[in-house]
Protein backbone atom coordinates (compact mmCIF):
# COMPACT_ATOMS: atom_id res chain seq x y z
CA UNK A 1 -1.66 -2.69 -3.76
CA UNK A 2 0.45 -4.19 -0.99
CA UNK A 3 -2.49 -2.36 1.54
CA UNK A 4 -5.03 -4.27 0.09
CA UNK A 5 -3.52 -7.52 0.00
CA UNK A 6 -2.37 -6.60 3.25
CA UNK A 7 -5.95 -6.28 4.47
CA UNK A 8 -7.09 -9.53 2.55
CA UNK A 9 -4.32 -11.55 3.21
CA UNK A 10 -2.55 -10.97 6.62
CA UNK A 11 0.03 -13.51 6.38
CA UNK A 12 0.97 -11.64 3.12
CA UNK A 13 1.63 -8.46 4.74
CA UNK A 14 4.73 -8.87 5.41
CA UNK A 15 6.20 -9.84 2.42
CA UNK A 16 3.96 -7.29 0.25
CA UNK A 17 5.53 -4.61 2.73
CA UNK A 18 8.41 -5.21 2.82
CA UNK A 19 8.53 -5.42 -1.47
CA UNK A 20 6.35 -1.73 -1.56
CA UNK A 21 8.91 -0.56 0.50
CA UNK A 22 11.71 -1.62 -1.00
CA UNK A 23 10.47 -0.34 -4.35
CA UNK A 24 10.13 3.36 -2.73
CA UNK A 25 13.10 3.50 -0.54
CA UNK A 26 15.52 2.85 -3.03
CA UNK A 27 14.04 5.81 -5.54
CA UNK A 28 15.71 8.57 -2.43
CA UNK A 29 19.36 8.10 -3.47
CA UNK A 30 18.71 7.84 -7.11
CA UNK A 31 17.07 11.57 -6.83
CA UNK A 32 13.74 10.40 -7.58
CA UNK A 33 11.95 11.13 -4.26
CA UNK A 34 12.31 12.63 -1.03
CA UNK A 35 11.71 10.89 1.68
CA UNK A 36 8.43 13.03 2.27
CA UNK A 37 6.92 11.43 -1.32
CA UNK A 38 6.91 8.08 0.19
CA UNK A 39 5.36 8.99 3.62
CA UNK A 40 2.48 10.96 1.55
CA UNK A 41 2.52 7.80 -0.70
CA UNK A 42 2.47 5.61 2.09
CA UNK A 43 -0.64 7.22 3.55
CA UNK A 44 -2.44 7.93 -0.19
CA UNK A 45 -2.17 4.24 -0.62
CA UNK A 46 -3.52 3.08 2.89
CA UNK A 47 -6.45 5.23 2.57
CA UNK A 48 -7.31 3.99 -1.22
CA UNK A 49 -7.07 0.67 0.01
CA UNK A 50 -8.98 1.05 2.93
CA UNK A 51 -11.54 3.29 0.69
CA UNK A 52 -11.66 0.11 -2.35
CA UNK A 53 -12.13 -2.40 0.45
CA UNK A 54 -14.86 -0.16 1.96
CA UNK A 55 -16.78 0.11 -0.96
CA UNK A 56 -16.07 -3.62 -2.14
CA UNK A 57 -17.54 -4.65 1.44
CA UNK A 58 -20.43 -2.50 1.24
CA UNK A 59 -21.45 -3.39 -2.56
CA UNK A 60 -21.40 -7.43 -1.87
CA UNK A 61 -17.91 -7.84 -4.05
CA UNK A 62 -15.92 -9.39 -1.45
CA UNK A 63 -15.08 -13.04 -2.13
């Protein structure tokens, strides 16, 4: 989510970031993740954003 509003709004991205990141970072020292989940989530998330934009783009649905 915070890719694609990242993408659509830039002078969000820093705020959307910064909350995603916030959100993972603090699951590592309550045993929830290792540090590795978020840097695969990270990059899962880019690329499905990228990849819905894409397609949105492509099909016309961009407002």
């Amino acid at each position: 989510m915070a890719g694609i509003v990242a993408m659509r709004h830039p002078g969000a991205a820093i705020p959307a970031s910064a909350l995603a990141i916030a959100a993972s970072v603090i699951q590592v020292p309550r045993g929830k993740h290792y540090p590795g989940d978020l840097a695969a989530g990270l990059a899962i998330g880019l690329a499905a954003a990228g990849i819905t934009l894409a397609i949105g783009n492509a099909t016309g649905m961009r407002r």
